[in-house]
PDB file of N, CA and C in Angstrom:
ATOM      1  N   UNK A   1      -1.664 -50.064   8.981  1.00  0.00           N
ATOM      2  CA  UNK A   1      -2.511 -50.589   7.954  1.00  0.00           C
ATOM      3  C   UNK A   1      -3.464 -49.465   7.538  1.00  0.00           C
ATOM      4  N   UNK A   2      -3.354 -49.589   6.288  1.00  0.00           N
ATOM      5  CA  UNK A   2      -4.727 -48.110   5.761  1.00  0.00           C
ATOM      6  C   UNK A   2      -5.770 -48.878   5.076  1.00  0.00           C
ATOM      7  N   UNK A   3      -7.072 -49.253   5.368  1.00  0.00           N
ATOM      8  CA  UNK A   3      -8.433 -49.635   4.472  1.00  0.00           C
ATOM      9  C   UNK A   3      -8.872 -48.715   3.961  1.00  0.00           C
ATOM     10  N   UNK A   4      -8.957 -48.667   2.657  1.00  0.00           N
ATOM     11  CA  UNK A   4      -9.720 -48.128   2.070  1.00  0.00           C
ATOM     12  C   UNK A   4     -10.814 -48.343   0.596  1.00  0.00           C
ATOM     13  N   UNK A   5     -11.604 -47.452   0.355  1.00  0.00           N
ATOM     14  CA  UNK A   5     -12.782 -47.602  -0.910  1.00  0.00           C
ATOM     15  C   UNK A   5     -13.037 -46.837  -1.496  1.00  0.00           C
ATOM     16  N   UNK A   6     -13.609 -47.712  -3.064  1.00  0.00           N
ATOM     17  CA  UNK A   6     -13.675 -46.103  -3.869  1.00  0.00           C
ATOM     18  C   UNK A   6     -15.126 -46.193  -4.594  1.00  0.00           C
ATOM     19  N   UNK A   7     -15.921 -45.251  -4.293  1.00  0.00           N
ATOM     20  CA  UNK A   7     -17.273 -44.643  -4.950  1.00  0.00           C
ATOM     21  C   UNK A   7     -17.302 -44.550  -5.365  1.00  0.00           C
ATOM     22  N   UNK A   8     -18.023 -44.372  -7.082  1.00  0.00           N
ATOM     23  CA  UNK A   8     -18.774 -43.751  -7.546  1.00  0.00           C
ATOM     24  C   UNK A   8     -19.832 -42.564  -7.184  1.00  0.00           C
ATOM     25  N   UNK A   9     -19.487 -41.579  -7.723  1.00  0.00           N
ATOM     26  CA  UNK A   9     -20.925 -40.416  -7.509  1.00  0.00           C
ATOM     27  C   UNK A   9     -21.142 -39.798  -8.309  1.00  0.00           C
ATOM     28  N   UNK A  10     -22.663 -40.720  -9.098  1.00  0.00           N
ATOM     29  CA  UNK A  10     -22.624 -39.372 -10.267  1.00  0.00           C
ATOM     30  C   UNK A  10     -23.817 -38.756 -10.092  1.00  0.00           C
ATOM     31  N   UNK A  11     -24.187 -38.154 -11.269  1.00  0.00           N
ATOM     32  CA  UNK A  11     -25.001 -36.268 -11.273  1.00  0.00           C
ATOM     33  C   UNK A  11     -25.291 -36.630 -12.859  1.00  0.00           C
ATOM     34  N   UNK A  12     -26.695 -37.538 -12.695  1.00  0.00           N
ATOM     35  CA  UNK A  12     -27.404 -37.107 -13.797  1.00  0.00           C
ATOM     36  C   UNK A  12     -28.150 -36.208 -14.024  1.00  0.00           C
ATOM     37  N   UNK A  13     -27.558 -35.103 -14.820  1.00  0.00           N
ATOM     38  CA  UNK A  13     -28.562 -33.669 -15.224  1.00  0.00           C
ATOM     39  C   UNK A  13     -27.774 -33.842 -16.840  1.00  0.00           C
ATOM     40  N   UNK A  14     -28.251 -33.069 -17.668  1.00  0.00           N
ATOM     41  CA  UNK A  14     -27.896 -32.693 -18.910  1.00  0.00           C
ATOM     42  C   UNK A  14     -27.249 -31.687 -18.798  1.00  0.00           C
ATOM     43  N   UNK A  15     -27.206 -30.682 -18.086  1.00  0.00           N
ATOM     44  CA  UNK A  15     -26.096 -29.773 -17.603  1.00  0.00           C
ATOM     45  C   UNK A  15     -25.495 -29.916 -17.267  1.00  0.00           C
ATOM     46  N   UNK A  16     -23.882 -29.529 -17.984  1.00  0.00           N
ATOM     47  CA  UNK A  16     -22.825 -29.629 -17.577  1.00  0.00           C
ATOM     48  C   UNK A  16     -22.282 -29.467 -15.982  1.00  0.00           C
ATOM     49  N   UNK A  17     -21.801 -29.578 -15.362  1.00  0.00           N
ATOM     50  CA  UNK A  17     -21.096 -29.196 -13.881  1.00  0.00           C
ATOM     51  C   UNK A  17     -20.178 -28.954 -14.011  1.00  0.00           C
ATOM     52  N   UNK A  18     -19.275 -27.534 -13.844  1.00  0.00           N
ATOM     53  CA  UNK A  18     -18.103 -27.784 -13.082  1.00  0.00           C
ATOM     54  C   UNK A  18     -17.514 -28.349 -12.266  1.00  0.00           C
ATOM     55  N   UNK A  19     -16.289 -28.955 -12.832  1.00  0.00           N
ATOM     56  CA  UNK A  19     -15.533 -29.988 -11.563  1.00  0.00           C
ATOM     57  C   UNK A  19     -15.599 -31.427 -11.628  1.00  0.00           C
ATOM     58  N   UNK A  20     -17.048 -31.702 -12.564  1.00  0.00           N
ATOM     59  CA  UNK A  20     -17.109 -33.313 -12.370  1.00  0.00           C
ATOM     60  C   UNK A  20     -16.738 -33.742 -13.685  1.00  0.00           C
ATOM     61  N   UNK A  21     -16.587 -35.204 -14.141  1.00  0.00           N
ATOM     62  CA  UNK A  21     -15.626 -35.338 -15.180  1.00  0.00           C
ATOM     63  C   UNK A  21     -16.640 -36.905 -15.473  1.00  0.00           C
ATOM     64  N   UNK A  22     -16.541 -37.099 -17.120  1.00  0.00           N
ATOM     65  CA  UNK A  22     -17.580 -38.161 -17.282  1.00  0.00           C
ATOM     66  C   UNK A  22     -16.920 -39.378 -16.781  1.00  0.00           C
ATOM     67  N   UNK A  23     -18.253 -40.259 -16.532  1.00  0.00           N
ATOM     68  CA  UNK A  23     -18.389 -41.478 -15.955  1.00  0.00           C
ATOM     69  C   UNK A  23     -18.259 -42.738 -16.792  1.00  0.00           C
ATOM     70  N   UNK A  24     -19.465 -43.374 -16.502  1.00  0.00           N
ATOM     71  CA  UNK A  24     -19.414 -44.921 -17.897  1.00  0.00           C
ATOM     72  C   UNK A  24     -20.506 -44.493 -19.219  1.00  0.00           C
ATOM     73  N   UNK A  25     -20.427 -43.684 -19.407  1.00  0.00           N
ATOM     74  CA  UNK A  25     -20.873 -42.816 -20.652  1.00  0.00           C
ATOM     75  C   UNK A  25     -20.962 -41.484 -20.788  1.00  0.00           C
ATOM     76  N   UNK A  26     -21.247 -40.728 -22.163  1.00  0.00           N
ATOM     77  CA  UNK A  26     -21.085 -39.335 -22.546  1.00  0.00           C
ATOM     78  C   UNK A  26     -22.089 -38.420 -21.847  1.00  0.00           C
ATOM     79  N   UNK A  27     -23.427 -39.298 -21.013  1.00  0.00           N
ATOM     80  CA  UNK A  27     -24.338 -38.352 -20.719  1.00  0.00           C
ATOM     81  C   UNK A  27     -24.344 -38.400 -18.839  1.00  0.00           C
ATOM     82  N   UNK A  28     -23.227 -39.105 -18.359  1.00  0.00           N
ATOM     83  CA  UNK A  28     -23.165 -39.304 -16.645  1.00  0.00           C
ATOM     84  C   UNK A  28     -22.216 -38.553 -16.451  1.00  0.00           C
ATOM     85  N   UNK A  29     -21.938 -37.680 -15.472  1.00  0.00           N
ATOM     86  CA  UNK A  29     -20.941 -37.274 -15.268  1.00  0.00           C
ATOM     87  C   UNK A  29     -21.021 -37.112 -13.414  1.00  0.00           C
ATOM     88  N   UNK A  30     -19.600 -37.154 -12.895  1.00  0.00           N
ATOM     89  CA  UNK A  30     -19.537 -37.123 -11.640  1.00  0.00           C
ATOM     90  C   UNK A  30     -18.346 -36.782 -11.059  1.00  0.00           C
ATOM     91  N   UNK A  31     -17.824 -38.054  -9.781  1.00  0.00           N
ATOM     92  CA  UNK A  31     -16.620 -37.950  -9.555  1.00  0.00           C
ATOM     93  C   UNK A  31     -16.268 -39.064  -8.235  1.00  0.00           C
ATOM     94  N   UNK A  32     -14.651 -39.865  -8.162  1.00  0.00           N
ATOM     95  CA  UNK A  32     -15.002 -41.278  -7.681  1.00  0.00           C
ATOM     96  C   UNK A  32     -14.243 -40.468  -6.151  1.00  0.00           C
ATOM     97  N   UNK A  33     -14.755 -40.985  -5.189  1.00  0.00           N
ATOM     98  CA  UNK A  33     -14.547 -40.675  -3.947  1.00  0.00           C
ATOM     99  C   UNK A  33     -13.856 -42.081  -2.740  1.00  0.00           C
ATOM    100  N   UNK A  34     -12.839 -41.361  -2.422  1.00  0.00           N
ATOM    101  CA  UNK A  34     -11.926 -42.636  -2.304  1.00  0.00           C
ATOM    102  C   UNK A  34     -11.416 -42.231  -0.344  1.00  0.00           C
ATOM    103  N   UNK A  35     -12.451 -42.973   0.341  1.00  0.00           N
ATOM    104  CA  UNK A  35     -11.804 -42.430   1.912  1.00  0.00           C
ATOM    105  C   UNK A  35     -11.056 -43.419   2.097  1.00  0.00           C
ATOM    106  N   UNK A  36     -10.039 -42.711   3.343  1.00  0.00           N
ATOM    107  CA  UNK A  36      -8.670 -44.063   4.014  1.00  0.00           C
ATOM    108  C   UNK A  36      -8.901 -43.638   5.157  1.00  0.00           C
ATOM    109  N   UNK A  37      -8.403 -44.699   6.251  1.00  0.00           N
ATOM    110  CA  UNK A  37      -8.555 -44.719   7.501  1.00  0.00           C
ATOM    111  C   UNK A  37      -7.330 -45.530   7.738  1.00  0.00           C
ATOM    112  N   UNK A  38      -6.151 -45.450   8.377  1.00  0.00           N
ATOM    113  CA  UNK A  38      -5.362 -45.819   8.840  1.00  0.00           C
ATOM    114  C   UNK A  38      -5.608 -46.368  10.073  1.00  0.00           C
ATOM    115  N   UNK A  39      -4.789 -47.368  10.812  1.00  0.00           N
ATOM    116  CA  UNK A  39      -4.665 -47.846  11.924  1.00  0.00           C
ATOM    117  C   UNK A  39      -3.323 -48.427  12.232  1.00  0.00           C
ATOM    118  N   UNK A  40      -3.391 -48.184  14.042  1.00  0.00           N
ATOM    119  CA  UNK A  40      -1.618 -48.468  14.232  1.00  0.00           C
ATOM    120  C   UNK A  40      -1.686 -50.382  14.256  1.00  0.00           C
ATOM    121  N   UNK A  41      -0.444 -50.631  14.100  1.00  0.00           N
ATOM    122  CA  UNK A  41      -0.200 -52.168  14.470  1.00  0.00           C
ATOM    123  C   UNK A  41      -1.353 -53.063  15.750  1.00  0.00           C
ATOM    124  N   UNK A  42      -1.142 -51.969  16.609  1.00  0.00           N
ATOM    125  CA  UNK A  42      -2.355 -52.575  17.785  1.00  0.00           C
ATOM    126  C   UNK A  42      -4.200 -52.389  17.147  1.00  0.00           C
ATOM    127  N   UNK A  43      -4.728 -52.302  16.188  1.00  0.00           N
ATOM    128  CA  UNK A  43      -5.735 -51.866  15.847  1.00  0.00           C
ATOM    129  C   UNK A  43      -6.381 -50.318  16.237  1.00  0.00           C
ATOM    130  N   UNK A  44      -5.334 -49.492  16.836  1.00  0.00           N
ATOM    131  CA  UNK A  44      -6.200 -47.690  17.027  1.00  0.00           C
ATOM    132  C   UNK A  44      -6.232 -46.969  15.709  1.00  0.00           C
ATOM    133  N   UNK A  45      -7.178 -46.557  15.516  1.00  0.00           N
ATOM    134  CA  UNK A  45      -7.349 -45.883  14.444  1.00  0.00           C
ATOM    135  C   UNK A  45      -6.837 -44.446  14.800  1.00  0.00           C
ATOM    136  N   UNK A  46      -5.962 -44.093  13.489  1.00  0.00           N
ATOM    137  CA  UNK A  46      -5.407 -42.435  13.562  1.00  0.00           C
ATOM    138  C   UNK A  46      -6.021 -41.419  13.244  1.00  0.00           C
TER     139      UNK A  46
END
């Protein structure tokens, strides 16, 4: 079984950033962050 979630992270500045890509409008920009955690049939996490 893999659980996982996804973030939001944004970077309000008026300066552009490399790397981050707009959000829920022209002046947010960020980037969505998505961790997984797997586990075996018995509940151990890998």
């Amino acid at each position: 079984m893999v659980l996982n979630d996804t973030t939001e992270v944004y970077y309000r500045k008026r300066d552009h950033v490399e790397g981050l890509g707009p959000m829920n409008s022209e002046y947010n920009q960020g980037l969505l962050l998505h961790p997984s955690i797997a586990f075996t049939p018995d509940g151990i996490p890998l």
